[in-house]
Protein backbone atom coordinates (compact mmCIF):
# COMPACT_ATOMS: atom_id res chain seq x y z
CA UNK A 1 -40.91 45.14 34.28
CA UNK A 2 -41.54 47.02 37.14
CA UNK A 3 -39.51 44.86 39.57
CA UNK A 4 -36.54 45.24 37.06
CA UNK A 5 -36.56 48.72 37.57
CA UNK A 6 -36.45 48.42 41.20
CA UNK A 7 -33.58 46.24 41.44
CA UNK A 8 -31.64 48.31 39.21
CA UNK A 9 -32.41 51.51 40.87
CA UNK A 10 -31.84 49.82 44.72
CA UNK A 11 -28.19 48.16 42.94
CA UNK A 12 -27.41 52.11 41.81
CA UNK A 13 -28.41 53.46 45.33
CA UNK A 14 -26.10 50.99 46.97
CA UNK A 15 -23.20 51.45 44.70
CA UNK A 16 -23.33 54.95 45.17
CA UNK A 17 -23.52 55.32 48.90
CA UNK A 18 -20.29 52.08 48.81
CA UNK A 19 -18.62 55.05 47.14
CA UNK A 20 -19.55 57.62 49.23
CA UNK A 21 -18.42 55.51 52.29
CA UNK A 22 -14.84 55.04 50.33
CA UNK A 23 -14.60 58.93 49.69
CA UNK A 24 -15.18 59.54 53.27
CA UNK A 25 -12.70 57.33 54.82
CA UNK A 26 -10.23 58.62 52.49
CA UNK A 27 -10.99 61.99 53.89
CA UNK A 28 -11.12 61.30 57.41
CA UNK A 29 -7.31 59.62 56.89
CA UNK A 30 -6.52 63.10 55.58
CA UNK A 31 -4.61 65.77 57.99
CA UNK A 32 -7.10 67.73 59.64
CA UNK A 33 -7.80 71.56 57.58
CA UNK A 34 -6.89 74.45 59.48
CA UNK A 35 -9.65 76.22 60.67
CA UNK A 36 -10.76 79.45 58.24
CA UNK A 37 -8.57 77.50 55.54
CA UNK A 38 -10.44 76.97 52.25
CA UNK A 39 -10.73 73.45 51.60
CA UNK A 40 -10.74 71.99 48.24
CA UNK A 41 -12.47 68.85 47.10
CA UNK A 42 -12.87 67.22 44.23
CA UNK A 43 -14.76 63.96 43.40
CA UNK A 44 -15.14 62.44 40.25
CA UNK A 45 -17.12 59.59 39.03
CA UNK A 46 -16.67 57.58 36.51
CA UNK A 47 -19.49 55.43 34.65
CA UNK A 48 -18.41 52.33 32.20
CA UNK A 49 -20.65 49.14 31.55
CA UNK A 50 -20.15 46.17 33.61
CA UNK A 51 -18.45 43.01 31.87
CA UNK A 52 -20.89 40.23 30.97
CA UNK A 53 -21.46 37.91 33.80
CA UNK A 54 -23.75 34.31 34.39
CA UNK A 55 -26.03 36.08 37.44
CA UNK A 56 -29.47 35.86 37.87
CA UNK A 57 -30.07 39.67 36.96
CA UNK A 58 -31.34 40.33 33.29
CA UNK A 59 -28.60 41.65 30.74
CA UNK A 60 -30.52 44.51 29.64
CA UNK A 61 -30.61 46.16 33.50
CA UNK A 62 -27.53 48.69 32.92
CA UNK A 63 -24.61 48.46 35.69
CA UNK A 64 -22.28 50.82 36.71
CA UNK A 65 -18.66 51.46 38.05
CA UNK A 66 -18.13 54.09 40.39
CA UNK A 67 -14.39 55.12 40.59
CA UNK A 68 -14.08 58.37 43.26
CA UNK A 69 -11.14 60.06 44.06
CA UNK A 70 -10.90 62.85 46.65
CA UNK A 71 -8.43 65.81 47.09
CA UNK A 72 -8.15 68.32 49.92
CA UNK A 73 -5.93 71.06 49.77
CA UNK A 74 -5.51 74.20 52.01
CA UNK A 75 -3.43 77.35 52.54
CA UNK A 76 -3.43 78.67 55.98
CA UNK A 77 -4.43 82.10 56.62
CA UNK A 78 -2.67 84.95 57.21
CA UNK A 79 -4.00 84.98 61.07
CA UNK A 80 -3.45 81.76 61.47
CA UNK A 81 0.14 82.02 61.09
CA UNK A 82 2.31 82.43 64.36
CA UNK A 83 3.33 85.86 64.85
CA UNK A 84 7.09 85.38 66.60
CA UNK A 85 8.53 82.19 69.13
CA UNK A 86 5.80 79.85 70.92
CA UNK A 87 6.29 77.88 73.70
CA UNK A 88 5.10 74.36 73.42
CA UNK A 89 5.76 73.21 76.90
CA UNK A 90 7.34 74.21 79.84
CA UNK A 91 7.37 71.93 82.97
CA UNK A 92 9.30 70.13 86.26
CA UNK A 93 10.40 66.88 84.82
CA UNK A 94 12.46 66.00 88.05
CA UNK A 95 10.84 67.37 91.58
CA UNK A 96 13.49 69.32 94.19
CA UNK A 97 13.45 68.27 97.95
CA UNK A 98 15.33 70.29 100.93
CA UNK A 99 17.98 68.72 102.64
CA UNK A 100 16.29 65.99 105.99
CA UNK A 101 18.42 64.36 108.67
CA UNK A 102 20.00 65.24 111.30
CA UNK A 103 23.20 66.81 112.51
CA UNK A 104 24.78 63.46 112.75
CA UNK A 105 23.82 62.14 109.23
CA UNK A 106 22.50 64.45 107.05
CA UNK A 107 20.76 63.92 103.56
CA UNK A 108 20.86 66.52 101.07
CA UNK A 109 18.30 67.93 99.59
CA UNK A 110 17.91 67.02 95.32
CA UNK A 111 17.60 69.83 92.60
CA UNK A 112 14.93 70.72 90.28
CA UNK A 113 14.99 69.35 86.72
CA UNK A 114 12.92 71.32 84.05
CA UNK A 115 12.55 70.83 80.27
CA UNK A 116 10.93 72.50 77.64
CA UNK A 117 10.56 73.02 73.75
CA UNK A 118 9.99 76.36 72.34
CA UNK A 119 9.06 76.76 68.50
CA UNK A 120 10.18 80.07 66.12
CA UNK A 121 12.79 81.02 68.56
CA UNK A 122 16.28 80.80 67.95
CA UNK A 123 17.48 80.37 71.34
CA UNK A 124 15.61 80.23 74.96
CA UNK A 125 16.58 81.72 78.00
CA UNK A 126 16.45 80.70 81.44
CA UNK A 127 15.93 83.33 84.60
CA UNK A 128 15.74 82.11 88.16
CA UNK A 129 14.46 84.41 91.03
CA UNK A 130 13.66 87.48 89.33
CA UNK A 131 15.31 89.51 86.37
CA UNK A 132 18.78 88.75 84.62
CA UNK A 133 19.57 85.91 82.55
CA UNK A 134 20.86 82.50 84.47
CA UNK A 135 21.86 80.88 81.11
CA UNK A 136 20.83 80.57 77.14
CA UNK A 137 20.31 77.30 76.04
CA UNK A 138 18.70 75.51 73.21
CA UNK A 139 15.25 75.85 71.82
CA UNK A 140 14.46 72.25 72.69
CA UNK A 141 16.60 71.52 76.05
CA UNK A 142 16.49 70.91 79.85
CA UNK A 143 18.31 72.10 83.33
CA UNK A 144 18.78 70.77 86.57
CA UNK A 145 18.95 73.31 88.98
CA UNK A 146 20.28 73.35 92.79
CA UNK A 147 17.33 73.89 94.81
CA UNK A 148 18.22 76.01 97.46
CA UNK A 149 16.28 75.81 101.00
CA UNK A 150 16.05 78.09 103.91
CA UNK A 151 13.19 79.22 106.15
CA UNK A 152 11.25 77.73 109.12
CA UNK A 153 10.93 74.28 108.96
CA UNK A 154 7.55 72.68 107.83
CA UNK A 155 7.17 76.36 105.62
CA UNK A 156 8.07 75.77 101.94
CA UNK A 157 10.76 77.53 100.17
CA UNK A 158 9.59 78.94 96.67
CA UNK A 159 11.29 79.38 93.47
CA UNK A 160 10.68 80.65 90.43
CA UNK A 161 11.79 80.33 87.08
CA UNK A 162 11.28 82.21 83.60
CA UNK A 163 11.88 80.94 80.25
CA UNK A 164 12.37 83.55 77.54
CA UNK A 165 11.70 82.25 73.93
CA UNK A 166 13.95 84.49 71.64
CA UNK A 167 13.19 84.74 67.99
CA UNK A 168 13.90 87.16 65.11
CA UNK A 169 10.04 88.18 65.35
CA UNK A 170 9.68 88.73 69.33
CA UNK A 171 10.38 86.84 72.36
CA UNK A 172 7.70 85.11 74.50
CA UNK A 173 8.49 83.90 78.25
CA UNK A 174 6.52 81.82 80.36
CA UNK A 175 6.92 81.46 84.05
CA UNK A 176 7.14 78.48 86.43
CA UNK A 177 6.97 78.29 90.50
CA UNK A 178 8.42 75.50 92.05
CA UNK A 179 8.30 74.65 96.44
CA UNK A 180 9.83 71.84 98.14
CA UNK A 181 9.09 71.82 101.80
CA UNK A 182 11.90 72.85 104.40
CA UNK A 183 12.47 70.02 106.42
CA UNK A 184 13.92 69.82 110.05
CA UNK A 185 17.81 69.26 110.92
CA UNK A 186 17.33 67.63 114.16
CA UNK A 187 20.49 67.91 116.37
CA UNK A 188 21.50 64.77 118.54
């Protein structure tokens, strides 16, 4: 009798923790919760007796079913919200060089590419230098630049370029500085 009791009680424990194993998987496939979101789960078992079988376990030792379901649900808070445009990325895609060579055959130098991706912004911006705008262009979008060089060579020449994120809650800008090194024009 005692045994019986034992085997039925392990059978339970292991049923129970299968479950708990499936609940938890089905969570962990979930999208993540936002942080300071309040998370709502629900699990619900669900007991019913086990068809008749031929096993060696005695028909009086009660078996269960464990269905669980799980549900997570979550409103982000008000802080959590974005306040205005963000900028997701800004950055050189395609690296600028100054013109090499010589007097007799020159090589000129090749511009700067840059891309980026701004988010609650209707249009971005794009200043090179200092103030005043060099273009508007699209929230998601890129620009290839000339790349002008001067200065001693082996010095760098220095760029630098703003993006302005412009929404109908703010604008955010984000700057960038670019060098290329000044090569040498040797004369034959």
């Amino acid at each position: 009798m005692r045994r019986r009791w034992f085997i039925a009680l392990l059978c339970a424990m292991v049923i129970l923790a299968v479950a708990a194993g499936i609940v938890l998987s089905r969570l962990r496939a979930q999208p993540a919760v936002p942080q300071g979101a309040d998370p709502v789960v629900t699990t619900t078992v669900t007991e019913s007796p086990a068809p008749e079988t031929t096993t060696s376990r005695p028909k009086d030792v009660p078996t269960r079913k464990v269905t669980a379901t799980a549900t997570a649900t979550a409103t982000p808070a008000a802080s959590e919200t974005p306040d205005g445009p963000a900028i997701s990325y800004f950055r050189v895609t395609g690296k600028p060089s100054c013109p090499s060579g010589t007097d007799q055959v020159r090589y000129e130098g090749t511009p700067v590419t840059l891309e980026w991706k701004v988010t609650g912004a209707e249009k971005a911006t794009l200043s090179v230098d200092g103030p005043g705008v060099y273009a508007e262009y699209a929230t998601k979008d890129s620009a290839t630049l000339t790349f002008s060089c001067g200065g001693d060579p082996g010095g760098y020449q220095v760029h630098t370029y703003l993006l302005t994120a412009i929404g109908p809650d703010g604008t955010k800008t984000r700057k960038l500085t670019v060098k290329a090194k000044v090569n040498e024009i040797a004369t034959t």
